[in-house]
N, C-alpha and C. Protein backbone atom coordinates (compact mmCIF):
# COMPACT_ATOMS: atom_id res chain seq x y z
N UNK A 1 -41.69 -6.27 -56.53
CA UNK A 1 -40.47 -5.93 -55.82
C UNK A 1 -40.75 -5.59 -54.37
N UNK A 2 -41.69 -5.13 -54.19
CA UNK A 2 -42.27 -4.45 -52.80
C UNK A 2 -42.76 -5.99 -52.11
N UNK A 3 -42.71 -6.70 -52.77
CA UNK A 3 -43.48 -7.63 -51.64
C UNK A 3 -42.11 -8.87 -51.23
N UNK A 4 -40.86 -8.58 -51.72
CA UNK A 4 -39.84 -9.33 -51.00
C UNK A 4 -39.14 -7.96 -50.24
N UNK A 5 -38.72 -6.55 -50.48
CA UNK A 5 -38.75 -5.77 -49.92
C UNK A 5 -39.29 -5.40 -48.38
N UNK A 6 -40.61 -5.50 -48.32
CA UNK A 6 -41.17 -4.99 -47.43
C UNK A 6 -40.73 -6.59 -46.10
N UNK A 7 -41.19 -8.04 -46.32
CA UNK A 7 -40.89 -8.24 -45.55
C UNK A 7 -39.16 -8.22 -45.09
N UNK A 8 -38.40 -8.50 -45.89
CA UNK A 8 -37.02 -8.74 -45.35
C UNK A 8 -36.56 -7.73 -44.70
N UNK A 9 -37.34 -5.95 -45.09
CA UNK A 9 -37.62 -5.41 -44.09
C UNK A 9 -37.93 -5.21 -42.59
N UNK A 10 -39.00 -5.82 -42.45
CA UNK A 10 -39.45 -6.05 -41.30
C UNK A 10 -38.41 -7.45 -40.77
N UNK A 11 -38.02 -8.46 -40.90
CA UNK A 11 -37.98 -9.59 -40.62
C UNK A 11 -35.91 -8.73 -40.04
N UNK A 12 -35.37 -7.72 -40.82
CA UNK A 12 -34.55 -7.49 -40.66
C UNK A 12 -34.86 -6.41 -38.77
N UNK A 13 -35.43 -5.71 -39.16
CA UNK A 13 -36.13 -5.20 -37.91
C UNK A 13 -35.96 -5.68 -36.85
N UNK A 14 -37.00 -7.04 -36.68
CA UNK A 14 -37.31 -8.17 -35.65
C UNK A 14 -36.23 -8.75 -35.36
N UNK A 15 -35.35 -9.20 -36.32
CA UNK A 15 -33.78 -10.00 -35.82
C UNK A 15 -33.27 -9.06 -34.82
N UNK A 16 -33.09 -7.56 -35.60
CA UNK A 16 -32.36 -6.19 -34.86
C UNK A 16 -33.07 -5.55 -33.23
N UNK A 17 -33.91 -5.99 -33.53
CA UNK A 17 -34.78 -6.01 -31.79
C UNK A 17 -34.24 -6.83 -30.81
N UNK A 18 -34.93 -8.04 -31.72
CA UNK A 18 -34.20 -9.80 -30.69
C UNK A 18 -32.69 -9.59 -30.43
N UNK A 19 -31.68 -9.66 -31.39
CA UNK A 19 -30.87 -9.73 -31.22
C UNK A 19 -29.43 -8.59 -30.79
N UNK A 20 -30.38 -7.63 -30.82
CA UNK A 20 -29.58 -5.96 -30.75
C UNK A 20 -30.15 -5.83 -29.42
N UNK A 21 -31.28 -5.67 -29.52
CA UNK A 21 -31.85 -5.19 -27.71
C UNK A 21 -32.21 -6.37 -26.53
N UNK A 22 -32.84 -6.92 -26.71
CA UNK A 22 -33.68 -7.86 -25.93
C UNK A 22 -32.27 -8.82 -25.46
N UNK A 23 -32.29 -9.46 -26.51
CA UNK A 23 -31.00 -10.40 -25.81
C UNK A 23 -29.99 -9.75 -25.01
N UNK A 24 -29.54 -8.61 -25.30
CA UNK A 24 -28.33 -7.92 -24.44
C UNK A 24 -29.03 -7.52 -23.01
N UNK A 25 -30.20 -7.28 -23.02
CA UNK A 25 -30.57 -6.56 -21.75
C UNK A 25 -31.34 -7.41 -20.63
N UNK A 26 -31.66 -9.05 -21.22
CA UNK A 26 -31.65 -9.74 -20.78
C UNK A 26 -30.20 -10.24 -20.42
N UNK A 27 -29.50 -10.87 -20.71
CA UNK A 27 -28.09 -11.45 -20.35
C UNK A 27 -27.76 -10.33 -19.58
N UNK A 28 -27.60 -8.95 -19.16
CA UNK A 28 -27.36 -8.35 -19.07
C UNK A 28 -27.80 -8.37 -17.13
N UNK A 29 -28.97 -8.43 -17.54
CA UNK A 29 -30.18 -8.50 -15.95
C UNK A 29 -29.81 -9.46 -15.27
N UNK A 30 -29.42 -11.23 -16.21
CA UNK A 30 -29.17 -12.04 -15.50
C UNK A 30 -27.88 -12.15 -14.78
N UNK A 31 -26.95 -11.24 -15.75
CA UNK A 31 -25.61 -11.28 -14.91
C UNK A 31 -25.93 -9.89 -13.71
N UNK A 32 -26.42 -9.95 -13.67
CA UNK A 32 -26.41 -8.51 -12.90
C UNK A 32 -26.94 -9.50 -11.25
N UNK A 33 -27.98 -10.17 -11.98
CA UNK A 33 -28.41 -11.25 -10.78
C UNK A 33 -27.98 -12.20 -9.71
N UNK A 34 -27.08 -12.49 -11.07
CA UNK A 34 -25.80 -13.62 -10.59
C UNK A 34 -25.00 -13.48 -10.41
N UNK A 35 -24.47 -12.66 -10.97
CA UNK A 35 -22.96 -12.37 -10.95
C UNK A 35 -22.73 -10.86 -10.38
N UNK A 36 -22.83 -10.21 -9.78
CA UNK A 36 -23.01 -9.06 -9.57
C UNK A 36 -21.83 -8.11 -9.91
N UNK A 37 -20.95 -8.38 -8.82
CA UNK A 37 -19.49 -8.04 -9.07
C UNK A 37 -18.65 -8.38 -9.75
N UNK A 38 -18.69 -9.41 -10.73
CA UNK A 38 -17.88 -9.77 -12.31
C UNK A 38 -18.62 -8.71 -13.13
N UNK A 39 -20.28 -8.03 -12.93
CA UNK A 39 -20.94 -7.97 -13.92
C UNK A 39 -20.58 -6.15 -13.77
N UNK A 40 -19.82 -5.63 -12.88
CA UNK A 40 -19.84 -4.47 -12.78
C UNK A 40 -17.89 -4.48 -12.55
N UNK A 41 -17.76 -5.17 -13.44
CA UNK A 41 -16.00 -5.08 -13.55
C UNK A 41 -15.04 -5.58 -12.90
N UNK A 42 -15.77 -6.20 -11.32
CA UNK A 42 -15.03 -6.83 -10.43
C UNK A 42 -13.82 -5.57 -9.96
N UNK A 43 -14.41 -4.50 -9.32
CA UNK A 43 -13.98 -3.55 -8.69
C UNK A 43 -13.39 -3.70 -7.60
N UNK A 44 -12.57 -3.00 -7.05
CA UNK A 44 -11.48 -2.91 -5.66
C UNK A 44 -11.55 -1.63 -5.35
N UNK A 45 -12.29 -1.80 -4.16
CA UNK A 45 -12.64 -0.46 -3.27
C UNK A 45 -11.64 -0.75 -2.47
N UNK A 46 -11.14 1.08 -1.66
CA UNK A 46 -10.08 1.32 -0.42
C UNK A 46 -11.20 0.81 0.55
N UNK A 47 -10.90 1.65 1.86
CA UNK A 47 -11.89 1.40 2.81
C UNK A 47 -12.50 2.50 2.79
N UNK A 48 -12.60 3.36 2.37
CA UNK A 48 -13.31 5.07 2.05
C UNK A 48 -13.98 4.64 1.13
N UNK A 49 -14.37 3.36 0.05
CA UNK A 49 -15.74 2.94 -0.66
C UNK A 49 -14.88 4.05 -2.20
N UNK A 50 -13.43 4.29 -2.15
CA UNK A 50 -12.89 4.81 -3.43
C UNK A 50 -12.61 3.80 -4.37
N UNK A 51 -12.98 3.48 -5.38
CA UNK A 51 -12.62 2.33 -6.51
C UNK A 51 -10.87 2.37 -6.50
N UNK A 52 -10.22 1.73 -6.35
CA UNK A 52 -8.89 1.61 -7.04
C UNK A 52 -8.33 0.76 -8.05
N UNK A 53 -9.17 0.29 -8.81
CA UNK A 53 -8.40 -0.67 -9.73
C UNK A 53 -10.24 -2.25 -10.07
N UNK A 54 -9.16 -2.64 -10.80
CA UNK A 54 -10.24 -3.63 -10.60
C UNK A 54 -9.55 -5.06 -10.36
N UNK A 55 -9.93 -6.10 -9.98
CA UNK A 55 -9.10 -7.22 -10.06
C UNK A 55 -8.62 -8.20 -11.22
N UNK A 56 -8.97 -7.53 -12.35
CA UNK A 56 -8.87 -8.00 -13.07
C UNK A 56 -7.48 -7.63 -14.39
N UNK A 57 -7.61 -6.04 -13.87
CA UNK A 57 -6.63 -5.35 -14.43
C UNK A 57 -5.35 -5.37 -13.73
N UNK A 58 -4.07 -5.35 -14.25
CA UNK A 58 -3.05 -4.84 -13.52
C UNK A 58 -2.79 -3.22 -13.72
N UNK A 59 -2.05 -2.63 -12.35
CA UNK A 59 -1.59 -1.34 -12.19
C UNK A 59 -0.48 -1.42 -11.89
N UNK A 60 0.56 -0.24 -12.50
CA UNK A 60 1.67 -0.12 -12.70
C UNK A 60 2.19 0.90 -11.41
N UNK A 61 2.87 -0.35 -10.54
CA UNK A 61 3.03 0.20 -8.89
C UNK A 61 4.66 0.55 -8.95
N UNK A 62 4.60 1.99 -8.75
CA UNK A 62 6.24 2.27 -8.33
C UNK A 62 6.94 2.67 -7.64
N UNK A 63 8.36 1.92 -7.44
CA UNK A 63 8.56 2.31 -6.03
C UNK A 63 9.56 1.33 -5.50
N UNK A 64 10.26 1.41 -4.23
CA UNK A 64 10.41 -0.15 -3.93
C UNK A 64 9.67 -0.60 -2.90
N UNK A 65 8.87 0.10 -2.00
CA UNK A 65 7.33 -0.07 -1.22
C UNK A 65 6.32 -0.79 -1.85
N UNK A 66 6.41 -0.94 -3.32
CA UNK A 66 5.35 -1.83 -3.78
C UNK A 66 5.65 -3.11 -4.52
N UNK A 67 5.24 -3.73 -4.42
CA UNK A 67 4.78 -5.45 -5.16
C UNK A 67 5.17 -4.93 -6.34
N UNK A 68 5.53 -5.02 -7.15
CA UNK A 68 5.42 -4.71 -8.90
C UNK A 68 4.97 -5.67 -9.70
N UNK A 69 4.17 -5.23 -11.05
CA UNK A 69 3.29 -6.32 -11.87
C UNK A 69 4.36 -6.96 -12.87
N UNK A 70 3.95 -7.39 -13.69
CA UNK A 70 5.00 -8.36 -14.69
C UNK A 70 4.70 -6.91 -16.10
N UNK A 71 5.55 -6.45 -16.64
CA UNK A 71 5.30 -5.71 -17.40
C UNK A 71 4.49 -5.68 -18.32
N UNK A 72 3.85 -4.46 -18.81
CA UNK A 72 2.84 -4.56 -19.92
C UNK A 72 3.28 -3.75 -21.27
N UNK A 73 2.78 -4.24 -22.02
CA UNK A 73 3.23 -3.67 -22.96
C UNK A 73 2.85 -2.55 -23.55
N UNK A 74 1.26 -2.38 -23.05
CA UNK A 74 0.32 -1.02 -23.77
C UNK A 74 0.66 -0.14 -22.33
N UNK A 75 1.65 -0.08 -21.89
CA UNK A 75 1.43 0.98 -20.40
C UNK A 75 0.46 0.84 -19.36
N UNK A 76 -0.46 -0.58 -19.58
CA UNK A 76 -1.78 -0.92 -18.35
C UNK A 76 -2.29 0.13 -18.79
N UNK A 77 -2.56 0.51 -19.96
CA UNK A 77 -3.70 0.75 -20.43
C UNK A 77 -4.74 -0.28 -21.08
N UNK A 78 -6.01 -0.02 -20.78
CA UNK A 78 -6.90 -1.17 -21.48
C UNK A 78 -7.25 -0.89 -22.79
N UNK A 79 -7.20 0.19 -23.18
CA UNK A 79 -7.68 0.96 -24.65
C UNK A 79 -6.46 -0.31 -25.68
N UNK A 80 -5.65 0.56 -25.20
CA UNK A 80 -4.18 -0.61 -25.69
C UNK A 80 -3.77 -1.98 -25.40
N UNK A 81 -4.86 -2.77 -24.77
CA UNK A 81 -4.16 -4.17 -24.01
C UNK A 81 -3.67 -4.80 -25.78
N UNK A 82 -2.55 -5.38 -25.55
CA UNK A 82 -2.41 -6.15 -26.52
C UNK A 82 -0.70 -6.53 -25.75
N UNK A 83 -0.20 -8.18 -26.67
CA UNK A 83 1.33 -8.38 -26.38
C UNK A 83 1.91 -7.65 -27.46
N UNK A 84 3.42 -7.25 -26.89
CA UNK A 84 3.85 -6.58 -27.61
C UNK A 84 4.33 -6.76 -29.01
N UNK A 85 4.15 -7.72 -29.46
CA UNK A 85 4.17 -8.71 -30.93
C UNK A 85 5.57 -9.00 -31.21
N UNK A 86 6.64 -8.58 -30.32
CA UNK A 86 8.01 -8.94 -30.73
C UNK A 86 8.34 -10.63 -30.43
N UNK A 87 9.08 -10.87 -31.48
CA UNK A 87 9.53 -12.49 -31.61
C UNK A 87 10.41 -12.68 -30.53
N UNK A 88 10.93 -13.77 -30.16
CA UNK A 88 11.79 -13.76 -29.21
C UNK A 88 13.11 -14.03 -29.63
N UNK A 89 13.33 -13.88 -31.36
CA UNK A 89 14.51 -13.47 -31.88
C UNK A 89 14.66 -12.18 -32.30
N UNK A 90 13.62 -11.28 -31.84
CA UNK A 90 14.17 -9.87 -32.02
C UNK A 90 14.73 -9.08 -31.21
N UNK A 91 15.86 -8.61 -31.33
CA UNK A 91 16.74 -7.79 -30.38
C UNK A 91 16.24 -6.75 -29.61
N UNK A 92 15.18 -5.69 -30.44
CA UNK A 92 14.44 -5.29 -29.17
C UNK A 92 13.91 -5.65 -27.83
N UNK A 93 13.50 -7.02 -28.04
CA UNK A 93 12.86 -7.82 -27.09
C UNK A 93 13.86 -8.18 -26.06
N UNK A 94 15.05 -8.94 -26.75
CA UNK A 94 16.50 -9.50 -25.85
C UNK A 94 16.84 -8.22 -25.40
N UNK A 95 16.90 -7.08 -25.97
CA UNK A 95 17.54 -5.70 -24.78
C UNK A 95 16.62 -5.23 -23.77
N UNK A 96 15.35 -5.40 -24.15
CA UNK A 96 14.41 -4.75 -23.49
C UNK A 96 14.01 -5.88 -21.86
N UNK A 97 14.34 -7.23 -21.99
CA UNK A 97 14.12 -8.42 -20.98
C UNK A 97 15.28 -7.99 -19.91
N UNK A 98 17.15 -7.64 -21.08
CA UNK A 98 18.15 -8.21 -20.41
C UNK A 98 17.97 -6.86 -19.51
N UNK A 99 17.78 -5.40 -19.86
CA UNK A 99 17.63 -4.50 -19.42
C UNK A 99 16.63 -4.42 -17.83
N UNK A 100 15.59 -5.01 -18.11
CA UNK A 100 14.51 -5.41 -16.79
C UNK A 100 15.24 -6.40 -15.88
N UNK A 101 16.04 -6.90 -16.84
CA UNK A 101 16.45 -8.46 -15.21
C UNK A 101 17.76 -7.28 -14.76
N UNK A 102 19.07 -6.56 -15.39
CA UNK A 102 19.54 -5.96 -14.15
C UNK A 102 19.19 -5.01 -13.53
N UNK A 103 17.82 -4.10 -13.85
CA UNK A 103 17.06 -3.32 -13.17
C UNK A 103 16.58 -3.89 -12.25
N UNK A 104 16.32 -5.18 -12.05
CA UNK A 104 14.99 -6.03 -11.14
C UNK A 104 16.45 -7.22 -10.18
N UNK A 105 17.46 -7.42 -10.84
CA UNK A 105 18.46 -8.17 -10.33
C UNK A 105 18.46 -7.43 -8.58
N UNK A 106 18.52 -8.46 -8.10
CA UNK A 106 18.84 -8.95 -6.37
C UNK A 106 20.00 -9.39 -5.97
N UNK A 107 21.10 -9.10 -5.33
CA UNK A 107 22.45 -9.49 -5.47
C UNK A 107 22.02 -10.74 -3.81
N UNK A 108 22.52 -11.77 -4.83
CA UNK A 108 22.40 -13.06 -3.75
C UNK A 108 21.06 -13.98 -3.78
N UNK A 109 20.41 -13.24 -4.60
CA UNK A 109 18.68 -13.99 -4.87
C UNK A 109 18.54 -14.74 -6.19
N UNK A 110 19.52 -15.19 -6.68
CA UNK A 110 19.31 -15.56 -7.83
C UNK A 110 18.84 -14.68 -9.18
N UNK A 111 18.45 -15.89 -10.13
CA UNK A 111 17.90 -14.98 -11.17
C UNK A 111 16.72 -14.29 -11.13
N UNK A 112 16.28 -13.22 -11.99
CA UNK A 112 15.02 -12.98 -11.75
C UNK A 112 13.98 -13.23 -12.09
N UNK A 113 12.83 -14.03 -12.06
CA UNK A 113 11.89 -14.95 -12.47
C UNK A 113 11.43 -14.38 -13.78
N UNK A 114 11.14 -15.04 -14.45
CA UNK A 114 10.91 -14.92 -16.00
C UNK A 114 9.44 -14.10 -15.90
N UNK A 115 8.44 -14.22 -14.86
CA UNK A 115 7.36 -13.65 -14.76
C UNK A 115 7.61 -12.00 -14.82
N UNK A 116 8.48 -11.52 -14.26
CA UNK A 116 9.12 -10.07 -13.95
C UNK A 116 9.85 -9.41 -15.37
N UNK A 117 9.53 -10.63 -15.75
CA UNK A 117 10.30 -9.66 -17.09
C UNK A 117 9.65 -9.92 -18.39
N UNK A 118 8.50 -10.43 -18.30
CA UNK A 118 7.78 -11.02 -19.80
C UNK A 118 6.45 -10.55 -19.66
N UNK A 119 5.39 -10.14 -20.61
CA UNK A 119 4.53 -9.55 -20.46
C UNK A 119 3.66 -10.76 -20.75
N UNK A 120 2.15 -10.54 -20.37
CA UNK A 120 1.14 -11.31 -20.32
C UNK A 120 0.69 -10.97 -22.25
N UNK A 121 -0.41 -12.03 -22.35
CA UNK A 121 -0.67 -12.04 -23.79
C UNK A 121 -1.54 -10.83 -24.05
N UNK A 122 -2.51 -9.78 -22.88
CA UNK A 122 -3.32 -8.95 -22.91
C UNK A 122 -2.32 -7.73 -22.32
N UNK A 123 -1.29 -7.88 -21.60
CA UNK A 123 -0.43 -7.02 -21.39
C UNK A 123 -1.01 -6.15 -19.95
N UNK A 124 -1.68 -6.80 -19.27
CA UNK A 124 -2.45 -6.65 -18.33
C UNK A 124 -2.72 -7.59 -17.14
N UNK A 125 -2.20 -8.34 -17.31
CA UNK A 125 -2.71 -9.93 -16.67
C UNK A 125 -1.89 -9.27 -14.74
N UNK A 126 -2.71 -9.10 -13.99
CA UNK A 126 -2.72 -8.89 -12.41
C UNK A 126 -2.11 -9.91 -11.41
N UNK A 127 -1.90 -11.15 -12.39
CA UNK A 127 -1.37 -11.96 -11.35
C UNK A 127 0.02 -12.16 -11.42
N UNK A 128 0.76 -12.71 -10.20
CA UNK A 128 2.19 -13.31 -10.51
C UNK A 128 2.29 -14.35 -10.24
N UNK A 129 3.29 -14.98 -10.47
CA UNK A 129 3.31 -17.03 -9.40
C UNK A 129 3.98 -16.07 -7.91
N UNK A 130 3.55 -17.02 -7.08
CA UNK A 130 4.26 -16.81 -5.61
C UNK A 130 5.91 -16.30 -5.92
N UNK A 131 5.97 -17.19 -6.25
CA UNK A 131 8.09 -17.30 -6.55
C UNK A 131 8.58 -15.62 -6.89
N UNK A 132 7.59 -14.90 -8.26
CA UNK A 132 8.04 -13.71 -8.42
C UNK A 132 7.93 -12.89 -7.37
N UNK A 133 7.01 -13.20 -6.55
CA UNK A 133 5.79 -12.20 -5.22
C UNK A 133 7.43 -12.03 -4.19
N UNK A 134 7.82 -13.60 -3.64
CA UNK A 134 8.76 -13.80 -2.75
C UNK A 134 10.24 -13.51 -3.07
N UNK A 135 10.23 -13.06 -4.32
CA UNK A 135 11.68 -12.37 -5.40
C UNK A 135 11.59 -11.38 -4.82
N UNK A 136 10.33 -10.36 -4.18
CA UNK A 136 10.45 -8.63 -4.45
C UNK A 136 10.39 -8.53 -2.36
N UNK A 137 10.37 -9.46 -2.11
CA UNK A 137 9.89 -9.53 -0.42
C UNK A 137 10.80 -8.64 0.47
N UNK A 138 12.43 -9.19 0.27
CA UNK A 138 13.09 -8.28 0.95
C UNK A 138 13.41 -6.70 0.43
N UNK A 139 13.00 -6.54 -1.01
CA UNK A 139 12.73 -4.69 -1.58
C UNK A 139 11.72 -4.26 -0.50
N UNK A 140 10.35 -4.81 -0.74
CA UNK A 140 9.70 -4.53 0.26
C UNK A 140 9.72 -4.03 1.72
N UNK A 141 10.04 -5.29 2.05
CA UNK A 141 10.35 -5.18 3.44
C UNK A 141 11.76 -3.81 3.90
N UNK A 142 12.23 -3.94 3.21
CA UNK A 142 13.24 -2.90 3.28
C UNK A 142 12.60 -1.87 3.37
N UNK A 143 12.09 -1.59 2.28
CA UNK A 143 11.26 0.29 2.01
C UNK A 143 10.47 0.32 3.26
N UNK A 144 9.69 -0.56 3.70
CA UNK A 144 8.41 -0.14 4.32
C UNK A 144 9.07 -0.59 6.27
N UNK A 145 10.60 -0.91 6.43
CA UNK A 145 11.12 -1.40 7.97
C UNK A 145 10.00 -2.44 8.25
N UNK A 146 9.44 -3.17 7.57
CA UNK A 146 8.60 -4.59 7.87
C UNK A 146 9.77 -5.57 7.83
N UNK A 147 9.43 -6.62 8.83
CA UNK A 147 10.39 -8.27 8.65
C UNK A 147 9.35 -8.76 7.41
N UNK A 148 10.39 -9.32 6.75
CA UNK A 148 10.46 -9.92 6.04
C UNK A 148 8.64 -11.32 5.82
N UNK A 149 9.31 -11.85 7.18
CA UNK A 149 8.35 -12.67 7.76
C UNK A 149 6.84 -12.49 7.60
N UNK A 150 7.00 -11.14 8.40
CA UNK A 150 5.14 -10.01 7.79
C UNK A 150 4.59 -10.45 6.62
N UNK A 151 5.52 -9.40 5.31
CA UNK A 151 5.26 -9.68 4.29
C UNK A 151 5.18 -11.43 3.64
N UNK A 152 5.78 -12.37 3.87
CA UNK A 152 5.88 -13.83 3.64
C UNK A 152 4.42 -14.46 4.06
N UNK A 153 3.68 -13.88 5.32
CA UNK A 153 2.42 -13.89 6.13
C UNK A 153 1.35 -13.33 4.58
N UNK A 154 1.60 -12.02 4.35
CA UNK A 154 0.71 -11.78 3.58
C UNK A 154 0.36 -12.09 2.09
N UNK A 155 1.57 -12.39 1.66
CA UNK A 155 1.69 -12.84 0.28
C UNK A 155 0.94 -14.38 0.59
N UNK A 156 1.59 -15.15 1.49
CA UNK A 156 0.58 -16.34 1.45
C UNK A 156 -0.62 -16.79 1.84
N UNK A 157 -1.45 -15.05 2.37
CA UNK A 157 -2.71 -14.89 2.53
C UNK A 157 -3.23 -14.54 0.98
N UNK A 158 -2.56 -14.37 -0.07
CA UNK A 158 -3.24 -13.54 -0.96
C UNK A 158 -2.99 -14.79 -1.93
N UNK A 159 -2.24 -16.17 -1.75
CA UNK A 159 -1.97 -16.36 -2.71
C UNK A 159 -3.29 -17.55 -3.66
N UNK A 160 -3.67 -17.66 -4.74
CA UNK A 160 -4.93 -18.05 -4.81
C UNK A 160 -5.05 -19.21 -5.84
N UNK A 161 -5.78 -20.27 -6.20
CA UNK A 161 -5.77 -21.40 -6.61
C UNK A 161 -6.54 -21.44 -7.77
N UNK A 162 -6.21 -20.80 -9.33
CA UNK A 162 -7.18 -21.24 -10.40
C UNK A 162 -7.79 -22.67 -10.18
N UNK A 163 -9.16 -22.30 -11.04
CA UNK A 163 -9.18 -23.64 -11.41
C UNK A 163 -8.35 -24.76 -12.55
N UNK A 164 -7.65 -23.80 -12.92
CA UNK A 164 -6.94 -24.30 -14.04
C UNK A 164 -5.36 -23.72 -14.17
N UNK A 165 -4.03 -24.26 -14.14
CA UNK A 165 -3.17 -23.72 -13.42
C UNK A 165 -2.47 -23.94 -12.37
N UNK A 166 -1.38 -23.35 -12.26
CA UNK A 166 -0.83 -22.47 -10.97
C UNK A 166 -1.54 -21.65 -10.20
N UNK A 167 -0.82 -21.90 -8.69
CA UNK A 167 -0.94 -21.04 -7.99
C UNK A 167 -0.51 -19.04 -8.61
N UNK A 168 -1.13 -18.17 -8.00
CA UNK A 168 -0.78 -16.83 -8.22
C UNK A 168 -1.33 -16.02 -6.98
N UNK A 169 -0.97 -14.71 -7.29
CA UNK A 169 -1.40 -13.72 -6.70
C UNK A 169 -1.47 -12.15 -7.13
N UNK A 170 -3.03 -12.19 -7.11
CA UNK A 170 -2.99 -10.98 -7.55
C UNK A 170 -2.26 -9.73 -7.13
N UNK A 171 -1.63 -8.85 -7.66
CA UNK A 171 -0.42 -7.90 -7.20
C UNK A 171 -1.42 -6.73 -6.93
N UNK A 172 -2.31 -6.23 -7.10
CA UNK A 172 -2.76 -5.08 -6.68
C UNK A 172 -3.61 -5.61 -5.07
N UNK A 173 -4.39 -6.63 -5.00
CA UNK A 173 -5.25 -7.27 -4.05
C UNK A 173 -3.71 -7.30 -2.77
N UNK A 174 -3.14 -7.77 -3.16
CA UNK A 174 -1.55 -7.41 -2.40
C UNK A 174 -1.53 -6.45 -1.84
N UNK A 175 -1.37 -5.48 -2.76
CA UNK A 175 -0.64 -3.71 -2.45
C UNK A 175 -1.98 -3.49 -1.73
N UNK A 176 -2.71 -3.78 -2.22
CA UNK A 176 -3.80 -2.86 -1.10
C UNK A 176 -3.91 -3.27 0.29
N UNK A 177 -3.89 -4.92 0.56
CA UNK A 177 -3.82 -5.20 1.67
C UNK A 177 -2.36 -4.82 2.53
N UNK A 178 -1.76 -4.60 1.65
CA UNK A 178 0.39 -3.93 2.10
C UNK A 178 -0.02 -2.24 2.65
N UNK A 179 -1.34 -1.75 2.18
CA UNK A 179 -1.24 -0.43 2.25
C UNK A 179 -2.10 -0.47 3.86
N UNK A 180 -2.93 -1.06 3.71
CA UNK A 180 -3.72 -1.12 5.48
C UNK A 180 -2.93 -2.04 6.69
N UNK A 181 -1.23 -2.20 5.97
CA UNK A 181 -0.26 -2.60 7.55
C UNK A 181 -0.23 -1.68 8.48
């Protein structure tokens, strides 16, 4: 008994080394190499070198001075990222959308882009299409006595090209550059 014991023992060991330590702290080194700033969260410093966010996450900006994200469902928390699992025949969902579009409604701007009122599949997702960005331009511009124009300048400095996709723009990479006008 001891002699299938002892190795599957050891052999269990050696996998748990290779594959528990070594491999992680290698991949680990190499992204650190290569990738530096994906490999440390892809962080967003102020200009005081203070972290604010990361680019990857969305933050829940309020106000009418700020850009606003497309709603989340866990509160932009990451502990909680998840969609909110409602069907789109459940009435929670239809009160909870129709409720955001006349909160978010613009009298004379049309409807309000479906991005502004539907949550991402992680409930987190940082980007918007342009169209929602240029929906919130004159709130903006209002709160902050900027033309319009300004803000139109900066949104189409921020706005960025997956490789796969639509155009977007990240909404916090926004607000921060909205905060050093």
């Amino acid at each position: 008994m001891s002699t299938l014991i002892r190795p599957a023992l050891s052999l269990l060991m050696l996998m748990t080394l290779i594959t528990g330590v070594a491999y992680p702290l290698v991949v680990t080194g190499i992204a650190q190499v290569a990738f530096p700033d994906q490999a440390n969260g892809s962080l967003v410093r102020d200009a005081d070198g203070k972290v604010r966010g990361s680019s990857l996450i969305a933050q829940d900006f309020v106000g009418d001075a700020w850009f606003h994200p497309r709603p989340s469902a866990g509160a932009f928390a990451t502990v909680s990222s998840s969609a909110s699992n409602l069907s789109p025949s459940n009435p929670a969902l239809a009160t909870r959308v129709i409720d955001d579009a006349n909160k978010l409604q613009v009298t004379g701007q049309g409807p309000v882009p479906l991005a502004m009122l539907t949550t991402s599949g992680s409930g987190l997702d940082p980007h918007l299409p342009p169209a929602a960005i240029a929906y919130q331009l004159a709130r903006v511009a209002a709160a902050r006595n900027l033309p319009v124009s300004t803000l139109e300048q900066l949104m189409d400095a921020h706005i960025e090209q997956p490789l796969v996709g639509p155009p977007v723009v990240n909404v916090l990479a926004l607000n921060a550059a909205l905060e050093n006008l």
